[in-house]
Protein backbone atom coordinates (compact mmCIF):
# COMPACT_ATOMS: atom_id res chain seq x y z
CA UNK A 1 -11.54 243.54 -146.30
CA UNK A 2 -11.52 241.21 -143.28
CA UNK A 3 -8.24 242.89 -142.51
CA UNK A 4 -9.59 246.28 -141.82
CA UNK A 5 -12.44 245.09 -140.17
CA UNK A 6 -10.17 243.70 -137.72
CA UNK A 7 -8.09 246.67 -137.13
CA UNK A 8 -11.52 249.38 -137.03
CA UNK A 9 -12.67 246.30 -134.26
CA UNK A 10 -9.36 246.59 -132.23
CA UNK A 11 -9.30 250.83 -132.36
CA UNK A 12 -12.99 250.61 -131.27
CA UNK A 13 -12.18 247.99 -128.45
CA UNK A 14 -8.97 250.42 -127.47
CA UNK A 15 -11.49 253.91 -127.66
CA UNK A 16 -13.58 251.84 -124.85
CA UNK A 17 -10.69 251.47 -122.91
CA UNK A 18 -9.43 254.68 -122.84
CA UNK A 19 -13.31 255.70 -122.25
CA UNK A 20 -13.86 253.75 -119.32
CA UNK A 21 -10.36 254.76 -117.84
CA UNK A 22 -11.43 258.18 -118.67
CA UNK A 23 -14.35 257.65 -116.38
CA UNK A 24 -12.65 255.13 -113.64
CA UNK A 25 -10.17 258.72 -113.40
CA UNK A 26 -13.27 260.84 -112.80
CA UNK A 27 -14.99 258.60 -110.13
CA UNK A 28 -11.64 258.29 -107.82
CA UNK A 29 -12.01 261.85 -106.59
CA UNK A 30 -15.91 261.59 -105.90
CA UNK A 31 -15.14 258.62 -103.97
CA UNK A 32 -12.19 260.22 -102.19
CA UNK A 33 -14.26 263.13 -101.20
CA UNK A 34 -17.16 261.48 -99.36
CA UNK A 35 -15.00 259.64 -95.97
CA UNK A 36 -13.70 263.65 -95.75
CA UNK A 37 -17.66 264.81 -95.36
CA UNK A 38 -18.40 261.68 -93.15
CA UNK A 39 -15.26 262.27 -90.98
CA UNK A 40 -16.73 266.02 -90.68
CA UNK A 41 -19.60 264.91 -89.58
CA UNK A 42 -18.85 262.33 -86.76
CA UNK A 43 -16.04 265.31 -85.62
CA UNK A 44 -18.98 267.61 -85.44
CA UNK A 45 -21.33 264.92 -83.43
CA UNK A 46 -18.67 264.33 -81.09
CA UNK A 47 -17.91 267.89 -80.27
CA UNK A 48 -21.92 268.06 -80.10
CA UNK A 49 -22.10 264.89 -77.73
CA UNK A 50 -18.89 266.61 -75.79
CA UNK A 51 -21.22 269.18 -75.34
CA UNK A 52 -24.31 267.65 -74.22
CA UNK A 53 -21.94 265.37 -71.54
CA UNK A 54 -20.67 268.72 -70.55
CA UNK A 55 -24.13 270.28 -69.90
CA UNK A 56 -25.38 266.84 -68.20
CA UNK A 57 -22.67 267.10 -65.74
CA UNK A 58 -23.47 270.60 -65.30
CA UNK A 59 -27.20 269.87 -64.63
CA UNK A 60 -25.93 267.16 -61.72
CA UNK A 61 -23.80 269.75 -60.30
CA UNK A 62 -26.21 272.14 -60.32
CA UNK A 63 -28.95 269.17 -59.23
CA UNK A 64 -26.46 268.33 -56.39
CA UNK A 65 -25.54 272.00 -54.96
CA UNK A 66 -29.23 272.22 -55.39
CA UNK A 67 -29.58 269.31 -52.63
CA UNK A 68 -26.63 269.97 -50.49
CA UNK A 69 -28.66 273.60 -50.43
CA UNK A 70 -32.20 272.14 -49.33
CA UNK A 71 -30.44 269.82 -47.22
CA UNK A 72 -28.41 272.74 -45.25
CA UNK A 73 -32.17 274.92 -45.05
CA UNK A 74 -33.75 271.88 -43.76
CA UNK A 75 -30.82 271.41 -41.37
CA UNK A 76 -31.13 275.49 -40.12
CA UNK A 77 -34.60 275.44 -40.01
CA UNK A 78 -34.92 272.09 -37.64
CA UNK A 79 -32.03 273.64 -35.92
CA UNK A 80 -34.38 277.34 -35.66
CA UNK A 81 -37.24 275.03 -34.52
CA UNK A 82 -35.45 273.64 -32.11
CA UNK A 83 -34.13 276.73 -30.83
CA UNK A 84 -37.77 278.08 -31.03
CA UNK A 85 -39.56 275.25 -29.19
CA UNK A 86 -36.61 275.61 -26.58
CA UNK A 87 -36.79 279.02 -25.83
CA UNK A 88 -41.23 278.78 -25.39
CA UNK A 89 -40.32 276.44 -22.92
CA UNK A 90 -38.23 278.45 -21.07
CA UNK A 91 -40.81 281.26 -21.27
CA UNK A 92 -43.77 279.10 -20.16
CA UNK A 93 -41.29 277.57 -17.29
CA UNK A 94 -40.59 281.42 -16.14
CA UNK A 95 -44.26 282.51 -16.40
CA UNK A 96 -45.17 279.30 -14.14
CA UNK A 97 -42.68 280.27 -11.41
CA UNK A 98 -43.83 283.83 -11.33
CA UNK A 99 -47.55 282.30 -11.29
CA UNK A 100 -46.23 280.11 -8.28
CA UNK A 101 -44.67 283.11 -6.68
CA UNK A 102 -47.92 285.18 -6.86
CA UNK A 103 -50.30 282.28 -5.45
CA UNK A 104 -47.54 281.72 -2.86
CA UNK A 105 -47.72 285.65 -1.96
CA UNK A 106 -51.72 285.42 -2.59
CA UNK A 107 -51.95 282.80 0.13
CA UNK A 108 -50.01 284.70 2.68
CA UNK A 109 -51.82 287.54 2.53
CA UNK A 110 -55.03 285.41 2.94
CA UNK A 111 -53.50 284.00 5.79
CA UNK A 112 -52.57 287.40 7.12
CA UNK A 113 -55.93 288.87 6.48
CA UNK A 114 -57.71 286.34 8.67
CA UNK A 115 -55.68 286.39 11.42
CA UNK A 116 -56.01 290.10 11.37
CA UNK A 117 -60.00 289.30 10.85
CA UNK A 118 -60.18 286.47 13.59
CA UNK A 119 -62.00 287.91 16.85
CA UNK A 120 -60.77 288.77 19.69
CA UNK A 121 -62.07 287.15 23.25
CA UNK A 122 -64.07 289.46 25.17
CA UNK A 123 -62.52 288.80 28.81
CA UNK A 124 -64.02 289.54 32.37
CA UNK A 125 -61.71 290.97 33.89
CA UNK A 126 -63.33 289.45 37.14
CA UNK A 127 -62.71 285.74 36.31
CA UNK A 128 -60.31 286.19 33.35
CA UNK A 129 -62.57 284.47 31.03
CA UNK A 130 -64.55 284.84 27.89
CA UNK A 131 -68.54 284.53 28.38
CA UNK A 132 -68.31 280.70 27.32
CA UNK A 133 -65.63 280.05 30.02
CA UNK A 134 -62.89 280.14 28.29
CA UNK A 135 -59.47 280.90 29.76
CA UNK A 136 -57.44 283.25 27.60
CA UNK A 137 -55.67 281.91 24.74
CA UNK A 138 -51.82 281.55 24.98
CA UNK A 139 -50.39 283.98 22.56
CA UNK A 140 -49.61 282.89 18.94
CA UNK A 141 -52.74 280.13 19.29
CA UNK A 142 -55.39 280.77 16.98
CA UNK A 143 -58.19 282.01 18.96
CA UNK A 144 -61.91 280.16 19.16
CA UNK A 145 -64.20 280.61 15.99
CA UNK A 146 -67.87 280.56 16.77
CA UNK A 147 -70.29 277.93 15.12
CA UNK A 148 -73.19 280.41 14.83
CA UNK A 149 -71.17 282.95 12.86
CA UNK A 150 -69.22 280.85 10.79
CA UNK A 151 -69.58 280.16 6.86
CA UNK A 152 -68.42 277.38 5.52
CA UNK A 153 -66.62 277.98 1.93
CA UNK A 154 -67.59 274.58 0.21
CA UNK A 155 -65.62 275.94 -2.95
CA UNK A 156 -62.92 276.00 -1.32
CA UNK A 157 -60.34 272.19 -0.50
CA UNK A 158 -58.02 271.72 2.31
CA UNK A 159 -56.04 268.92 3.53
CA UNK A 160 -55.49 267.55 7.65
CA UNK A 161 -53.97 264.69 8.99
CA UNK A 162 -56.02 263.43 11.86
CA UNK A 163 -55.74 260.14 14.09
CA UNK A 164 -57.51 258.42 16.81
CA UNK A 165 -55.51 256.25 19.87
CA UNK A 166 -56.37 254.69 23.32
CA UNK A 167 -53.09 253.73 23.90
CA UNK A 168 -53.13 255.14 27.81
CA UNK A 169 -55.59 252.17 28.74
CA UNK A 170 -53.04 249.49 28.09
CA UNK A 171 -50.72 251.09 31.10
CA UNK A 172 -53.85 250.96 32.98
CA UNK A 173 -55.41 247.65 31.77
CA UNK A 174 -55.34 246.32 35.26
CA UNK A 175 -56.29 249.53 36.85
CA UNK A 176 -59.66 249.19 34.80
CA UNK A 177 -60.35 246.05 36.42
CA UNK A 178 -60.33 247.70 39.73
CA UNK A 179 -62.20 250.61 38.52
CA UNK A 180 -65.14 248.81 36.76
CA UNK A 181 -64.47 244.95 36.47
CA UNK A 182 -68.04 244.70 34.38
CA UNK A 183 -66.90 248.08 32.12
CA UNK A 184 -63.08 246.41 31.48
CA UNK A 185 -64.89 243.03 30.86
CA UNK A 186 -67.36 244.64 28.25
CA UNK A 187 -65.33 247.05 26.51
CA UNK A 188 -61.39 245.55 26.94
CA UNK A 189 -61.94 243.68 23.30
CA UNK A 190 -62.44 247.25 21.69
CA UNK A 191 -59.00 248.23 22.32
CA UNK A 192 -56.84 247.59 19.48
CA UNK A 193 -53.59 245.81 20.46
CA UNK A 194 -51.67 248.87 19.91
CA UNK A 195 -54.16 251.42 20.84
CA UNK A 196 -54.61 252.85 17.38
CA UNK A 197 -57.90 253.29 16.42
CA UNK A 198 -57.45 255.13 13.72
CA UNK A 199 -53.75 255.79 11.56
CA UNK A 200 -52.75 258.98 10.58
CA UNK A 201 -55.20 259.94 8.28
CA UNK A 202 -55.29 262.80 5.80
CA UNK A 203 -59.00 264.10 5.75
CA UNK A 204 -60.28 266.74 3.51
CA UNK A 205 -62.51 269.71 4.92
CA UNK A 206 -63.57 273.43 3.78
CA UNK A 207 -62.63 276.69 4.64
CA UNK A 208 -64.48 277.01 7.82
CA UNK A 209 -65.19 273.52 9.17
CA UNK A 210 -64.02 272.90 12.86
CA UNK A 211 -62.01 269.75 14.47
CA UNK A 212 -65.50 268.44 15.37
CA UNK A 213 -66.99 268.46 11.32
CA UNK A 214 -63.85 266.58 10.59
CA UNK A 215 -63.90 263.77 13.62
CA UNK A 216 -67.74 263.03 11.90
CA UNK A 217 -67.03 262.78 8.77
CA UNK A 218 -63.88 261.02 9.05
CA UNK A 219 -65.89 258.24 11.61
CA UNK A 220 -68.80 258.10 9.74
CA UNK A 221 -66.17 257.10 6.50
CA UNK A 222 -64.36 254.51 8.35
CA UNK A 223 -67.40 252.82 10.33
CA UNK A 224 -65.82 254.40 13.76
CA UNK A 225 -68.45 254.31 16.00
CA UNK A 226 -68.39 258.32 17.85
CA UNK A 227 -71.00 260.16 20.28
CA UNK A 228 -71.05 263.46 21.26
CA UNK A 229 -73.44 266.40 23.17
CA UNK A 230 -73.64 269.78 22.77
CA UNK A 231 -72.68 271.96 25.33
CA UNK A 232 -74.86 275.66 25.48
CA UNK A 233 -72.05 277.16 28.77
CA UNK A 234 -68.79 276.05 26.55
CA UNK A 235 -71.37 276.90 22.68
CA UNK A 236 -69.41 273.94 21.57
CA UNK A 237 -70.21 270.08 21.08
CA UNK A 238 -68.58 267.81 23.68
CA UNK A 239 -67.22 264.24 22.30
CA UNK A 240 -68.15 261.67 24.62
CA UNK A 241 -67.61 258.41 23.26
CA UNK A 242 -64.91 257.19 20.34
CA UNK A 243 -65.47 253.23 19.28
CA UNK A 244 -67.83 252.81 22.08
CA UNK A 245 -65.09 254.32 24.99
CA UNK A 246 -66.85 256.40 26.97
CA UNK A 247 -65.80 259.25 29.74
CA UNK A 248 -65.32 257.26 33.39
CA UNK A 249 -64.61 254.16 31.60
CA UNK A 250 -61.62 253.34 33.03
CA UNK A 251 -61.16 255.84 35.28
CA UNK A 252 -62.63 259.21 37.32
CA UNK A 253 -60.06 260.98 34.99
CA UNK A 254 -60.82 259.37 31.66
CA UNK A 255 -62.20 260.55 28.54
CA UNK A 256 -61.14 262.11 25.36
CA UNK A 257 -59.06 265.04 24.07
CA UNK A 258 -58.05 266.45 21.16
CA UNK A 259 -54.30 268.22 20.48
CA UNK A 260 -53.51 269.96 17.22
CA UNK A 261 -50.09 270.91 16.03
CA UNK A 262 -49.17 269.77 19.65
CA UNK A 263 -51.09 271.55 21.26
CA UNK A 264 -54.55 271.35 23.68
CA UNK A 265 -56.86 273.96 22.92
CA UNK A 266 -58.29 275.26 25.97
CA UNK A 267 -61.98 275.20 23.73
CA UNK A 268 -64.22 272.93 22.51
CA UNK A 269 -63.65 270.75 19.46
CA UNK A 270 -66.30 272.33 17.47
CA UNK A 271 -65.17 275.91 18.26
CA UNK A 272 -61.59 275.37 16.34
CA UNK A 273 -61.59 276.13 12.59
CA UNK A 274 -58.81 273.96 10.85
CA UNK A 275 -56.21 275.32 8.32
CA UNK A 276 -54.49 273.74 5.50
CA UNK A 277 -52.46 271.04 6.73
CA UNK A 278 -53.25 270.95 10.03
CA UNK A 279 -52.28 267.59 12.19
CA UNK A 280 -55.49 266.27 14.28
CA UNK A 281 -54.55 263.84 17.57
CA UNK A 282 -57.95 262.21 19.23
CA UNK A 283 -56.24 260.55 22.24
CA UNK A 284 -58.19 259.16 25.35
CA UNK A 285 -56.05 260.04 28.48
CA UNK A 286 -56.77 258.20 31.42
CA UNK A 287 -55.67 260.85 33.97
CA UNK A 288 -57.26 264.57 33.27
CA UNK A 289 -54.95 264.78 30.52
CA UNK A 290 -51.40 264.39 32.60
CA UNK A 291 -50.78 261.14 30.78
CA UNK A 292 -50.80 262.72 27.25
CA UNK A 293 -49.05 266.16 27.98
CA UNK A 294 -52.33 268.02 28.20
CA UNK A 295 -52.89 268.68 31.85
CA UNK A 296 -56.46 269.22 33.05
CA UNK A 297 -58.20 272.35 31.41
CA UNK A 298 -55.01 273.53 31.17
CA UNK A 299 -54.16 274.11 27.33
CA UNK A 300 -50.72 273.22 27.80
């Protein structure tokens, strides 16, 4: 009895054996089968990651020919701007030299008009003067303006240079003496050292102000003391006295004169009108005017 007990134990023992290799045989290919599906798998995410590095580094081309591209418009359109901005400025420079020319032109004809406009002297052919004694203008000399008849244009600005010298009474300082010892004693401290009373100044005046509307305004500006008359025969104002030097002073030949552009107009001060840029000399001659290339009613 024991015995076959023993041997239905052993062929039970041996039927698990054979049943778990049985099932040890079936498990093998299960477990061989998964690392294929996982070795799918990371193939496939690689190819997938392949692919999404691909695209990235298509996106930063793109993202950098995308750049170079704004870059290269922002490059032509500074460059356009430039080119723009240049060109206006060219344009505006053009239109200001044609505006130049035209005002240039403008003014000559102005000038041209009122020389054409400026009256003629109404001679006598008997003395060879006008009716205010006045010897015929050299030709080319602008010809006397009368005070009664003239306008002044106060809208109008022009520029003179004027100046004021006594140098002549320092060649005759001891002449004075002789002339008028009390005069020379009273008056020899107004003369400057170098006979300039007044620099070259540059005075502005109005279209139709004279020599004489200048010399007051310019005095009465720079505390220069000046005296004048006015004479009816000559319809002009006569200056008299410039810093307190008088006519006679120092001599039977002194007193003062005026010259413009170089030259001594053979009329009174108030019957010149000025023009733009005009140069002004006050100068007291000591000698009818010989001693400051004037000569004696003269004009020369």
């Amino acid at each position: 009895m024991k015995k076959t007990k023993r041997v239905w134990l052993l062929a039970l023992a041996l039927s698990l054996l054979l049943t778990c290799a049985a099932c040890g045989g079936q498990k093998a290919p299960a477990a061989d089968t998964t690392p294929d599906t996982k070795q799918e798998q990371t193939a496939d995410t690689k190819q997938d990651g392949a692919a999404k590095t691909d695209d990235k580094q298509d996106a930063a081309k793109d993202e950098t020919k995308t750049e170079d591209k704004t870059e290269d418009d922002k490059k032509s359109e500074e460059q356009q701007k430039a080119e723009d901005e240049a060109k206006k400025a060219e344009e505006e420079a053009k239109k200001l030299e044609e505006q130049k020319k035209l005002e240039e032109e403008q003014k000559k004809q102005e000038e041209q008009k009122k020389q054409e406009e400026q009256p003629k002297q109404e001679i006598d052919p008997d003395t060879g003067k006008d009716k205010y004694q006045t010897d015929p203008v050299p030709e080319g000399k602008p010809t006397p303006s009368e005070p009664q008849d003239t306008t002044v244009d106060q809208t109008t600005t022009y520029t003179c240079t004027i100046s004021i010298s006594c140098d002549t009474i320092l060649n005759n300082w001891d002449a004075w003496d002789e002339w008028d010892a009390e005069t020379a004693a009273a008056k020899k401290p107004l003369v400057p050292a170098d006979g300039v009373i007044l620099g070259a100044t540059t005075a502005s005046f109005s279209e139709g102000e004279s020599v004489y509307d200048v010399l007051q305004r310019v005095c009465r500006e720079n505390g220069i003391h000046m005296e004048s008359s006015w004479t009816p025969m000559y319809n002009s104002a006569y200056v008299e006295g410039i810093n307190n030097l008088y006519e006679f002073d120092v001599s039977q030949g002194s007193g003062w004169m005026y010259r413009v552009n170089g030259w001594f107009p053979n009329y009174g001060c108030s019957r010149y009108a000025l023009q733009n840029g005009d140069v002004v000399e006050w100068v007291y001659t000591c000698d009818l005017g010989y001693d400051v290339g004037g000569g004696y009613a003269t004009g020369s």
